[in-house]
Structures are given as structure tokens and as C-alpha cells.
Protein backbone atom coordinates (compact mmCIF):
# COMPACT_ATOMS: atom_id res chain seq x y z
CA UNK A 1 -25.98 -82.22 35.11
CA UNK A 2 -28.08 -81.75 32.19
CA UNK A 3 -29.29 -78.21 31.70
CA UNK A 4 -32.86 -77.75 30.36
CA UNK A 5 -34.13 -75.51 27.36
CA UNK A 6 -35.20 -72.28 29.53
CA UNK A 7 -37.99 -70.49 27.46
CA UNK A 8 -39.00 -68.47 30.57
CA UNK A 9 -39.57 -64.31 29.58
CA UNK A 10 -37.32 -63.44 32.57
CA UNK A 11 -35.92 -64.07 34.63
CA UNK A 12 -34.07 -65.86 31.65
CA UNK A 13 -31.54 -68.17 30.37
CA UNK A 14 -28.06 -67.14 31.07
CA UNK A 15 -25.34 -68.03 29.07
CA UNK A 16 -24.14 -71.02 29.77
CA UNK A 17 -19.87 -70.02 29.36
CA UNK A 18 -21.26 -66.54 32.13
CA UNK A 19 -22.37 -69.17 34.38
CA UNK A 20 -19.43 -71.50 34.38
CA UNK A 21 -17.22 -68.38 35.39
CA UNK A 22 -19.39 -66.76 37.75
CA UNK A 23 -19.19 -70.42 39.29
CA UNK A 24 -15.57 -70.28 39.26
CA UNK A 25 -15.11 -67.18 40.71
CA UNK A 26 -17.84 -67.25 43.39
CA UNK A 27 -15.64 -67.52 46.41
CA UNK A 28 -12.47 -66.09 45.16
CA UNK A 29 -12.90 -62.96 42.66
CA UNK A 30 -9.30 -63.06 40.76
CA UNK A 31 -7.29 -63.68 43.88
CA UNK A 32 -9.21 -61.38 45.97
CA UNK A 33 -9.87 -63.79 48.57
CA UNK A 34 -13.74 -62.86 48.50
CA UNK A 35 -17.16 -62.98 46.57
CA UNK A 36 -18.37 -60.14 44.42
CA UNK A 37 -20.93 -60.38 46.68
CA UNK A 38 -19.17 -59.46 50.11
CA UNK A 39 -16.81 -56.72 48.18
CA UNK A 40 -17.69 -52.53 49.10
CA UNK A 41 -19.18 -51.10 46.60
CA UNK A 42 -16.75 -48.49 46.84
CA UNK A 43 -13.53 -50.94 46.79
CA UNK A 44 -10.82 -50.84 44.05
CA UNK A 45 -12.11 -54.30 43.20
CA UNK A 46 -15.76 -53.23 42.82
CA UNK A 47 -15.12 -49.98 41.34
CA UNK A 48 -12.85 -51.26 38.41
CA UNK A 49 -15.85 -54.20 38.04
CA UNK A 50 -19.10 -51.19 37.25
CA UNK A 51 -16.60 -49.18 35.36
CA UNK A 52 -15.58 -52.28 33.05
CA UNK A 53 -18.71 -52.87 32.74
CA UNK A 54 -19.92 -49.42 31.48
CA UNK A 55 -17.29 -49.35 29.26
CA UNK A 56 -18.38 -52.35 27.52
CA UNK A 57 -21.83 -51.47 27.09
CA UNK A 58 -20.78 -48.36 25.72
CA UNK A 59 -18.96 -49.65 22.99
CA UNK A 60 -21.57 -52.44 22.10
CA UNK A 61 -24.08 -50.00 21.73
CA UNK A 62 -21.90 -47.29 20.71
CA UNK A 63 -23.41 -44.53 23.39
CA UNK A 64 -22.41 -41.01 22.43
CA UNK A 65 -20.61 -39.27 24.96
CA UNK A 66 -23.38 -36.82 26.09
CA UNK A 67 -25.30 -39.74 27.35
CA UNK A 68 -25.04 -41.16 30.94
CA UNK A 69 -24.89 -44.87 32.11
CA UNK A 70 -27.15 -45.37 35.52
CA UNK A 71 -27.31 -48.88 36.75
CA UNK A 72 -30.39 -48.65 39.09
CA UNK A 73 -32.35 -51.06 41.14
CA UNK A 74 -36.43 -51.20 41.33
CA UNK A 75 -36.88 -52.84 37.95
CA UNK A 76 -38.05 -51.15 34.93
CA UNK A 77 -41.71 -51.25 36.29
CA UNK A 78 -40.56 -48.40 38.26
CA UNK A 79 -39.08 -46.67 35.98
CA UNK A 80 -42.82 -45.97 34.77
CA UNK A 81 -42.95 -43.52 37.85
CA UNK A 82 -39.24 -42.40 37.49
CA UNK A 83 -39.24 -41.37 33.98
CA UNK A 84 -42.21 -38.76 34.65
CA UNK A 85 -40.81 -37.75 38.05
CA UNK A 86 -37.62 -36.81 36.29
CA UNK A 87 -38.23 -35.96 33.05
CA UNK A 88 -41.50 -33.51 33.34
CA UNK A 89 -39.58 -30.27 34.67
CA UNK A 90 -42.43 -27.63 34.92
CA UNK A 91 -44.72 -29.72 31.82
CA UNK A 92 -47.46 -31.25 32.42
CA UNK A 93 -48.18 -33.60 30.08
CA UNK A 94 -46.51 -36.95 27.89
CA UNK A 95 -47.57 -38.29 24.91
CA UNK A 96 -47.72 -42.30 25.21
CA UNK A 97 -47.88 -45.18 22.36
CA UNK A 98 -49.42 -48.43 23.81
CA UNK A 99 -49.02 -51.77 21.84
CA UNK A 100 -49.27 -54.14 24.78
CA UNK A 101 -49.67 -54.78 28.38
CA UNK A 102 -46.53 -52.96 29.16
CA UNK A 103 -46.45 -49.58 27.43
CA UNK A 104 -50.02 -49.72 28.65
CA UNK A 105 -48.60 -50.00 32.46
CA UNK A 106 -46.19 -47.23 31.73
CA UNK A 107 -49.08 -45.07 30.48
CA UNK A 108 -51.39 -45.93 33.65
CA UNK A 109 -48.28 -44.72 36.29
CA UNK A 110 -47.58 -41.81 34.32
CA UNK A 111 -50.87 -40.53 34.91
CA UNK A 112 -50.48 -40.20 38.45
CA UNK A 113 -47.83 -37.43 37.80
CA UNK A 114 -49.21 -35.89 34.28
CA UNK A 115 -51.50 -35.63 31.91
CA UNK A 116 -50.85 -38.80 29.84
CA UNK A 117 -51.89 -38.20 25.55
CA UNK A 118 -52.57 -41.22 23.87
CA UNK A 119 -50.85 -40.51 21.20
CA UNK A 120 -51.61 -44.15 19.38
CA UNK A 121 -52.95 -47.62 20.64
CA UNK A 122 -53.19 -51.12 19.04
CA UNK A 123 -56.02 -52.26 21.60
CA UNK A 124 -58.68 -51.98 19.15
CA UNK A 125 -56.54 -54.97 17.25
CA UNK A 126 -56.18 -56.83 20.25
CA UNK A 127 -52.41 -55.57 20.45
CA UNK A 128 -51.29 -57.53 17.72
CA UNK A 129 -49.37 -54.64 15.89
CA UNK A 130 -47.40 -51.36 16.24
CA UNK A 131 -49.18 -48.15 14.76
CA UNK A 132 -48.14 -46.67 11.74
CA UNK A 133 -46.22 -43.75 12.43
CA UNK A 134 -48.20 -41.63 10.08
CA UNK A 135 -51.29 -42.36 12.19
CA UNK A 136 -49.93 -40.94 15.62
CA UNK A 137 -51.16 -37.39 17.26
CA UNK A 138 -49.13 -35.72 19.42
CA UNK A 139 -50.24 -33.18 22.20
CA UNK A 140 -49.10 -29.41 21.73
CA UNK A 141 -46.22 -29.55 24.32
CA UNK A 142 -45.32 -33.04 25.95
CA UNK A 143 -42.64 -33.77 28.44
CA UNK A 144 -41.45 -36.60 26.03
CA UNK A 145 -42.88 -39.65 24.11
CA UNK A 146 -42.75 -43.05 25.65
CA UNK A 147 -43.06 -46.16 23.51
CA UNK A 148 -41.94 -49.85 24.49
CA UNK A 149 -40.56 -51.50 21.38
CA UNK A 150 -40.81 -54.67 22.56
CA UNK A 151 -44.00 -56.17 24.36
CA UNK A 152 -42.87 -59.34 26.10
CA UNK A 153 -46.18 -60.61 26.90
CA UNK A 154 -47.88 -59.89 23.76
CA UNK A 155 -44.59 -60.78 20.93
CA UNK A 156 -45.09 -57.12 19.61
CA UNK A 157 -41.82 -55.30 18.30
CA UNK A 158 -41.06 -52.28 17.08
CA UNK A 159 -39.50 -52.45 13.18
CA UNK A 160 -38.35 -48.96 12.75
CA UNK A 161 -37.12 -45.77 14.55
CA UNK A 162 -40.11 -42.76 15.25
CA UNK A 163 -39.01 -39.60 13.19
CA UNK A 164 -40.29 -37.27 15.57
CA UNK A 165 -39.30 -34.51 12.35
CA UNK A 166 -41.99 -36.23 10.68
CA UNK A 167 -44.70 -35.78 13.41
CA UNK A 168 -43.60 -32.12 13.89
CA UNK A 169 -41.49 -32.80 16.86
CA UNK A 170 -38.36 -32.54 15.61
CA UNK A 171 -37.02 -31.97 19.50
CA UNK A 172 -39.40 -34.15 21.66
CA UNK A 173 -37.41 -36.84 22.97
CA UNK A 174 -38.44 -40.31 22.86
CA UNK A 175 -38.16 -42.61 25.97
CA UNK A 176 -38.21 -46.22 25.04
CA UNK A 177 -38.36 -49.58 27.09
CA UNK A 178 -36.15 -52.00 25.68
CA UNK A 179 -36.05 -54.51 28.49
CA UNK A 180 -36.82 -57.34 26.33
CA UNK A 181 -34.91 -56.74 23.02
CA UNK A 182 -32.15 -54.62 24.05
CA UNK A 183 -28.43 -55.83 22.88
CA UNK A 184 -30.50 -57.99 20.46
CA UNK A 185 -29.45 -55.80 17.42
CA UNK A 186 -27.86 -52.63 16.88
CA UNK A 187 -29.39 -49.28 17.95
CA UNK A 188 -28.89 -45.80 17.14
CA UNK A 189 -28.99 -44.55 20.58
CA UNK A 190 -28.85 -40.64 19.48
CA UNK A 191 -32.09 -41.23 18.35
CA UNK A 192 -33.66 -41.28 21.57
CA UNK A 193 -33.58 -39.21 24.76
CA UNK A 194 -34.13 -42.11 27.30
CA UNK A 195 -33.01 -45.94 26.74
CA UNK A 196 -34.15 -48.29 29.94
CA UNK A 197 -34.49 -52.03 30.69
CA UNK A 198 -34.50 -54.89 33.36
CA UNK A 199 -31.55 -56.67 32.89
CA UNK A 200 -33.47 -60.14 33.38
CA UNK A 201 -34.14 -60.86 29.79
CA UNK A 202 -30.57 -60.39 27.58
CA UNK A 203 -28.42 -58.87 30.17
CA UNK A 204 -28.28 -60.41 33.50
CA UNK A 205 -30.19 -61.56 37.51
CA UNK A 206 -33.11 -59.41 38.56
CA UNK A 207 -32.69 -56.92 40.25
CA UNK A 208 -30.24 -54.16 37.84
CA UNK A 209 -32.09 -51.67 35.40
CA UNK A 210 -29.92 -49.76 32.84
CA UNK A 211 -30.97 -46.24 32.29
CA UNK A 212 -29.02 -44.65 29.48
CA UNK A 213 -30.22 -40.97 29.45
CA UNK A 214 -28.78 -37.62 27.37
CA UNK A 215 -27.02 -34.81 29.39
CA UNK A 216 -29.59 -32.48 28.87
CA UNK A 217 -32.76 -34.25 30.66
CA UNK A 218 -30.90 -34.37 33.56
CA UNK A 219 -31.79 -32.26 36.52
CA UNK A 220 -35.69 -31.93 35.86
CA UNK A 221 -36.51 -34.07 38.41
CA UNK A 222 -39.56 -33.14 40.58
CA UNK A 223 -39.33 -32.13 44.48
CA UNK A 224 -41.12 -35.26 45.37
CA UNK A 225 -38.44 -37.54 43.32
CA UNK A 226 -37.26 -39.63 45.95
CA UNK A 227 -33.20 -38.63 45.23
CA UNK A 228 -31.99 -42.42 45.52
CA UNK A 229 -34.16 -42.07 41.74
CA UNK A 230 -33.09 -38.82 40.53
CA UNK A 231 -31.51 -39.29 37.63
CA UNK A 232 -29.02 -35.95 38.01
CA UNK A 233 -27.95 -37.15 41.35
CA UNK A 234 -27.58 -41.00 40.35
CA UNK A 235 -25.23 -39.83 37.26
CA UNK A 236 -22.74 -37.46 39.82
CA UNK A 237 -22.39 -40.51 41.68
CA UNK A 238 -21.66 -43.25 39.19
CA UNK A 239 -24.67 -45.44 40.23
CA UNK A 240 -23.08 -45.23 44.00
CA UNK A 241 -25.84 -42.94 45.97
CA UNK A 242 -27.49 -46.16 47.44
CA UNK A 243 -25.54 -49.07 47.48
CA UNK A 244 -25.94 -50.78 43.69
CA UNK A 245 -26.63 -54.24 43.32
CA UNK A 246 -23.14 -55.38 42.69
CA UNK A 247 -23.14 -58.80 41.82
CA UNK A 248 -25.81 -58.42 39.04
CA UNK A 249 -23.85 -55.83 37.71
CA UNK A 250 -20.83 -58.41 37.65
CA UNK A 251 -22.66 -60.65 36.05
CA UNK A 252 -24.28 -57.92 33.65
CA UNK A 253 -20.37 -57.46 32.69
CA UNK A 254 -19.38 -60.76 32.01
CA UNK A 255 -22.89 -61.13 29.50
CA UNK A 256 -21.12 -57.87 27.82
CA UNK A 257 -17.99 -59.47 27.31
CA UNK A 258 -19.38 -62.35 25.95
CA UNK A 259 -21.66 -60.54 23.33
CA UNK A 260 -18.42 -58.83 22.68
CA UNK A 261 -17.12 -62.09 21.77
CA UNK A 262 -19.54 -63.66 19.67
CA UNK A 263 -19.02 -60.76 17.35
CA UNK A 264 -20.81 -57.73 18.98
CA UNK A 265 -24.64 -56.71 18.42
CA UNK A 266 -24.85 -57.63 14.80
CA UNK A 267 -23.38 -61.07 15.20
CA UNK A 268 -26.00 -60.92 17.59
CA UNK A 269 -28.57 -59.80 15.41
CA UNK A 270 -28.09 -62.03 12.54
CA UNK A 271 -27.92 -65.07 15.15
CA UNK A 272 -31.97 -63.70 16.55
CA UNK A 273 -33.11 -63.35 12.69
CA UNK A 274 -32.41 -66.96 12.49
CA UNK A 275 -34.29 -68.33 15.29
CA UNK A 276 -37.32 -66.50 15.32
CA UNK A 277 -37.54 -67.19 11.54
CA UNK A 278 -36.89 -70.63 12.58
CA UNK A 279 -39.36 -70.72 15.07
CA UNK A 280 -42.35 -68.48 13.05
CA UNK A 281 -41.96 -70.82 9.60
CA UNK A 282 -42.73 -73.92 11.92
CA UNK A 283 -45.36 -72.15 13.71
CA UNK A 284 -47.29 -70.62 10.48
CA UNK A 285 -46.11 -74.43 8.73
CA UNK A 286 -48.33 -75.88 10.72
CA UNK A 287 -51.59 -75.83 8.28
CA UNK A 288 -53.25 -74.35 11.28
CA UNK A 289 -52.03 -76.26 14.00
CA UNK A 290 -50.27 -73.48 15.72
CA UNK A 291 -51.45 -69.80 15.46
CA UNK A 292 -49.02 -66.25 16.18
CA UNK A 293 -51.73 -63.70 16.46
CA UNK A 294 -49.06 -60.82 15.53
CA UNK A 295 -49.17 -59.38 12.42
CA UNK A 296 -45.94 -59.66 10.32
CA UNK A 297 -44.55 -57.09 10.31
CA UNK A 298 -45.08 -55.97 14.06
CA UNK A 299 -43.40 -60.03 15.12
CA UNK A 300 -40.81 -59.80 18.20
CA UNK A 301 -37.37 -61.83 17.69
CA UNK A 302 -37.13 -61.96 21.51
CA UNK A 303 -40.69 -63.46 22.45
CA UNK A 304 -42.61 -65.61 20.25
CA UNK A 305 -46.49 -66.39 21.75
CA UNK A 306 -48.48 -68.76 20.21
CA UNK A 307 -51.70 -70.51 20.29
CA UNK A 308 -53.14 -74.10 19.88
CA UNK A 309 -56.44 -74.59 17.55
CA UNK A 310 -56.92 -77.35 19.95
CA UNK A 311 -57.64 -75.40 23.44
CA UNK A 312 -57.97 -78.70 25.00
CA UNK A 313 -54.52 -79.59 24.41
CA UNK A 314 -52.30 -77.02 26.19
CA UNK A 315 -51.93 -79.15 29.62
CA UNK A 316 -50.95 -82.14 27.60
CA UNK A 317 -48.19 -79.62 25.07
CA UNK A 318 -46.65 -78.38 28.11
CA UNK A 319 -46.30 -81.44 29.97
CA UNK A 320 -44.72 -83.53 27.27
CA UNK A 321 -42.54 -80.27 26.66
CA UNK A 322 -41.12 -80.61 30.06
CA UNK A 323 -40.44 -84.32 29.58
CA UNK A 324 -38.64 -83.37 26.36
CA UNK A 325 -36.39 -81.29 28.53
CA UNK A 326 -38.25 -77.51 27.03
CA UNK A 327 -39.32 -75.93 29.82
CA UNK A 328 -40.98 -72.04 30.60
CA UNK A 329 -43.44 -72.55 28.07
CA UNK A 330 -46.64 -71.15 29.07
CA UNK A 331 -48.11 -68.08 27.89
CA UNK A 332 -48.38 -65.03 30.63
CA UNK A 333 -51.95 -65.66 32.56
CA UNK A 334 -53.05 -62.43 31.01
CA UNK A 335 -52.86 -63.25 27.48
CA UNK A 336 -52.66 -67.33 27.73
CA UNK A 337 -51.77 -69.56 25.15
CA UNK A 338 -47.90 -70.46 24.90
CA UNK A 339 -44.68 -68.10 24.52
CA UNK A 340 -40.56 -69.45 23.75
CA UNK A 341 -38.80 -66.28 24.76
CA UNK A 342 -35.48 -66.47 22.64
CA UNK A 343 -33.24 -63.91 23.92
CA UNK A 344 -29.32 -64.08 23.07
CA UNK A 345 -28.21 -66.30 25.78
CA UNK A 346 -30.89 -69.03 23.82
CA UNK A 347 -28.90 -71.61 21.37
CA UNK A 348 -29.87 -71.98 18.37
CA UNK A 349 -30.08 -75.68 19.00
CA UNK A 350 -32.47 -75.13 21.37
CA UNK A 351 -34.90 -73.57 19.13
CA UNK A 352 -34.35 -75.98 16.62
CA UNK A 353 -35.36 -79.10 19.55
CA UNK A 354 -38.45 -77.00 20.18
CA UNK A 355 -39.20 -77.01 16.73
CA UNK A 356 -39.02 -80.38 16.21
CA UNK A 357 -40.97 -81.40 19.35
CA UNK A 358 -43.67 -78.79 18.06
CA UNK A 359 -43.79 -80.70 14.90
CA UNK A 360 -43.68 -84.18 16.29
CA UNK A 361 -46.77 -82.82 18.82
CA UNK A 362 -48.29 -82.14 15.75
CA UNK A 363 -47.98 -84.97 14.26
CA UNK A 364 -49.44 -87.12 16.86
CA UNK A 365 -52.09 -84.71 18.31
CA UNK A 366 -53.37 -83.09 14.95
């Protein structure tokens, strides 16, 4: 069977090596006589499966030991009521930097449970950028300060690290949503109090969320914290309260191992720099022809949207895409336009066909 180029913003491409085992091992795990999927989530098999998989994700992204694991279900749209549930204590109020449609949903739930400071935005530039750090205002005495360093929808990406010394903060811990770019590069994860993301991007199926929180924001949560989502009580019970979603999180292990052995997060890294530079010298090549609306230094590696100076011709682009075997293509209905999401699991041979079909579209249709 001939596999397509999946461009989709999640749920993703896979890849293809983690699918050919999880194939192999759907009806007998290692001589178990069962799928992951029918094992107890309390089992030796199961249990030696999430703890594998921790492990591994602790050494790619080399997580201190005063920071927990969680694997957690709901998605990390809910994690824009869980991180304020938990992390709030007796404050009342967060600061918030929005640079897309997503921090902007984070910021929107928050302020059911607090008093949400804007403490930057990009809207007034159409989200096309991140803030310069020197421009941000902080409130008095926030909770915490939430950014999301990469927008899927809009291709916005955070370059650098917030000093919070710099801002007069030195303590205020930062809560960031990496769903999109996360294991994409190397991260100082003592930098920030709070590290979430869906797994359906660069990690794994829908359905798993990894929280990766610092000892000492746990137990804050609020009384009306539903405790299947208390972070405290989640980290007692290795991700066993409720019943985890086990066979994402086997799959979520076997993508681990396999970024372990392309080389680790900067093999990974160096691999990403390629293809989006691949992809954004054919796009801003194309003497107008194609358009990223980002501005440079504020471009994602994980999800490239672009536009057409020919609005008529989007139909036609993606149709001839998906004869060309490039499919997911479409921009998100908020923003329109067109978007290649080119996470790990993404060849770079497959960003070098899209390439060329871009240019041969060109060519013809220009």
C-alpha cells in the first residue's frame, strides 16, 4: 500500500517504523497472548509499559528530578481549565501572553477561574509575531504566566526562553503549551514551572496529554478541581487514579524510543531546521506566488501556513495536491489559506515532494 504525505496539524503522521511494530504487536504484546489494548492498567505488563515510557521521556528531555510526569486524558484544551484550577492556590489572578488562536483560548478559560492580565498580545499584528520580551507587563502578584510557544493554526513560535529575572519576576513560574513543537528540539525544562501538550502532533493517537509539572505547584488545587485532574493526586498515583489511556501511551513509548534512535532531540532538531528552511526558501522563492504572513523571526518549524496571491486558486492547489499523493493541506477554517504541518515523524523527502509540486503549481498556474 502506498502511504500518502500526511500534512494534517494533528492528529498527525506517525512514524512509519512505530506503525509497523504497533502492527506487529497488536494481537500479541511480546508473548503476552493479548493487545495493549485489553491489558489492566495495573498489570505487570502495563505497568513496566508507562514506566518505560516515562523513563524515556525523561532522559530525552532531560527532566530534573523535582519534576513530575502525568500522562492525562482530556486533551490540552482542558488543560486551559486545569492549569488555573490547580495552580491558583489562594491568588487570584494570571498573567497571559497571546500570539494566536490558542494562547488566546487558554486566556478566555482562565478567566472563568481568575482574573486573567494580558500581559502582551500580537492581535494588533494579526498574530503574525511573538512580543518582545522587553515589551511585556506583568500584574503585581500572578498565579503564574502562561504562554504557548507554538501556535499551530497561526505558524507562530517562540525563539527564546522568558527571563522572568528580567521582568522582575524572578520566581513566577511560567506554564507553557508545547503541544505542537515539543520533542522538536531541546528544552531547558528548569526553566519553566509547567510543560503540557496533546500528544497528537510529535508524540502519539489523541487522546494522552503530558503534563510535566515541578514538586512545588503541586497541591494548590482548588476545592472544585474535579480530583481525576488534580495534579497532586494524579502524581501519588502514577497517572493510575482513572484508568489512563493505555494504548496511546504505548504508542507514545515506542515514538520515544525511536527519537531516541535517530539521535535524541538535537538530531531531531537539526533534521526540523532543514525542512522548514526547505519549505520557507520555496515559499518566499516564489516572486510572490506564495505568501507566509509570519514575521521571521517569530516562523514555527512544526507548522508552516501559507497563502496564494491567486485566491481563486486554492480548490484547484489542493486538489492536484491530493492527486500528487500530499494530502492535509488546507489551512484551519479560522485563519484559511494553506498549512504543511512538519512535525518529526514528517520525512524529509516528503517536504522536498511538496516543494517541488509547489513549484511545478507555480509554474503552470502563475
Amino acid at each position: 500500500m502506498a502511504r500518502l504525505w500526511n500534512f494534517s496539524a494533528g492528529p498527525a503522521v506517525l512514524p512509519q517504523e512505530v506503525l509497523t511494530q504497533v502492527q506487529g504487536e497488536m494481537l500479541d504484546w511480546h508473548g503476552s497472548g493479548m493487545s495493549v489494548m485489553e491489558m489492566s492498567h495495573r498489570g505487570r505488563e502495563f505497568t513496566g509499559i508507562i514506566e518505560q515510557a516515562e523513563a524515556d521521556l525523561r532522559t530525552l528531555l532531560s527532566v530534573p528530578d523535582n519534576y513530575r510526569i502525568l500522562f492525562m486524558q482530556g486533551g490540552a484544551l482542558a488543560e486551559n481549565a486545569l492549569i488555573p484550577l490547580n495552580l491558583l492556590g489562594k491568588k487570584t489572578a494570571a498573567d497571559y501572553v497571546v500570539t494566536g488562536s490558542w494562547s488566546a483560548k487558554s486566556a478566555q478559560e482562565a478567566g472563568k477561574y481568575c482574573t486573567v492580565n494580558l500581559a502582551a498580545s500580537s492581535q494588533t499584528d494579526g498574530y503574525t509575531s511573538v512580543p518582545a520580551l522587553q515589551s511585556w507587563q506583568l500584574s503585581d502578584d500572578p498565579a503564574y504566566l502562561f504562554i504557548c510557544t507554538n501556535e499551530t493554526i497561526g505558524g507562530v513560535e517562540y525563539g527564546f526562553t522568558p527571563d522572568m529575572a528580567t521582568l522582575g519576576h524572578p520566581d513566577l513560574p511560567i506554564v507553557a503549551d508545547m503541544s505542537s513543537h515539543i520533542l522538536s528540539r531541546p528544552v531547558d525544562v528548569s526553566k519553566y514551572g509547567l510543560i503540557f501538550g496533546g500528544a497528537q502532533k510529535n508524540i502519539g493517537p489523541a487522546g494522552l496529554t503530558l503534563v510535566i509539572v515541578r514538586d512545588d505547584l503541586l497541591g494548590y488545587a482548588r476545592r472544585e478541581c474535579p480530583s481525576a485532574f488534580d495534579f497532586r493526586i494524579v502524581a501519588d498515583n502514577g497517572s493510575m487514579y482513572n484508568t489512563p489511556p493505555t494504548f496511546a501511551i504505548y504508542v507514545a513509548g515506542l515514538v520515544f524510543q525511536w527519537i531516541k534512535r535517530q539521535g535524541g532531540l538535537a538530531a531531531m532538531e537539526q533534521m526540523n531546521v532543514r525542512k522548514a528552511r526547505t519549505l520557507y526558501q520555496a515559499i518566499d522563492d516564489s516572486a510572490g506566488f506564495y505568501r507566509n504572513p509570519v514575521e521571521l523571526h517569530s516562523r514555527s518549524r512544526m507548522n508552516v501556513p501559507f497563502l496564494l496571491a491567486d485566491e481563486t486558486l486554492y480548490d484547484m492547489f489542493l486538489a492536484e495536491a491530493k492527486q500528487a499523493g500530499l494530502v492535509s493541506l488546507k489551512g484551519h477554517k479560522s485563519v484559511g489559506g494553506l498549512r504543511a504541518s512538519i512535525y518529526n515523524a514528517m520525512p524529509e523527502e516528503g517536504v522536498k515532494v511538496l516543494v517541488e509540486f509547489m513549484q511545478q503549481f507555480a509554474r503552470v498556474r502563475g
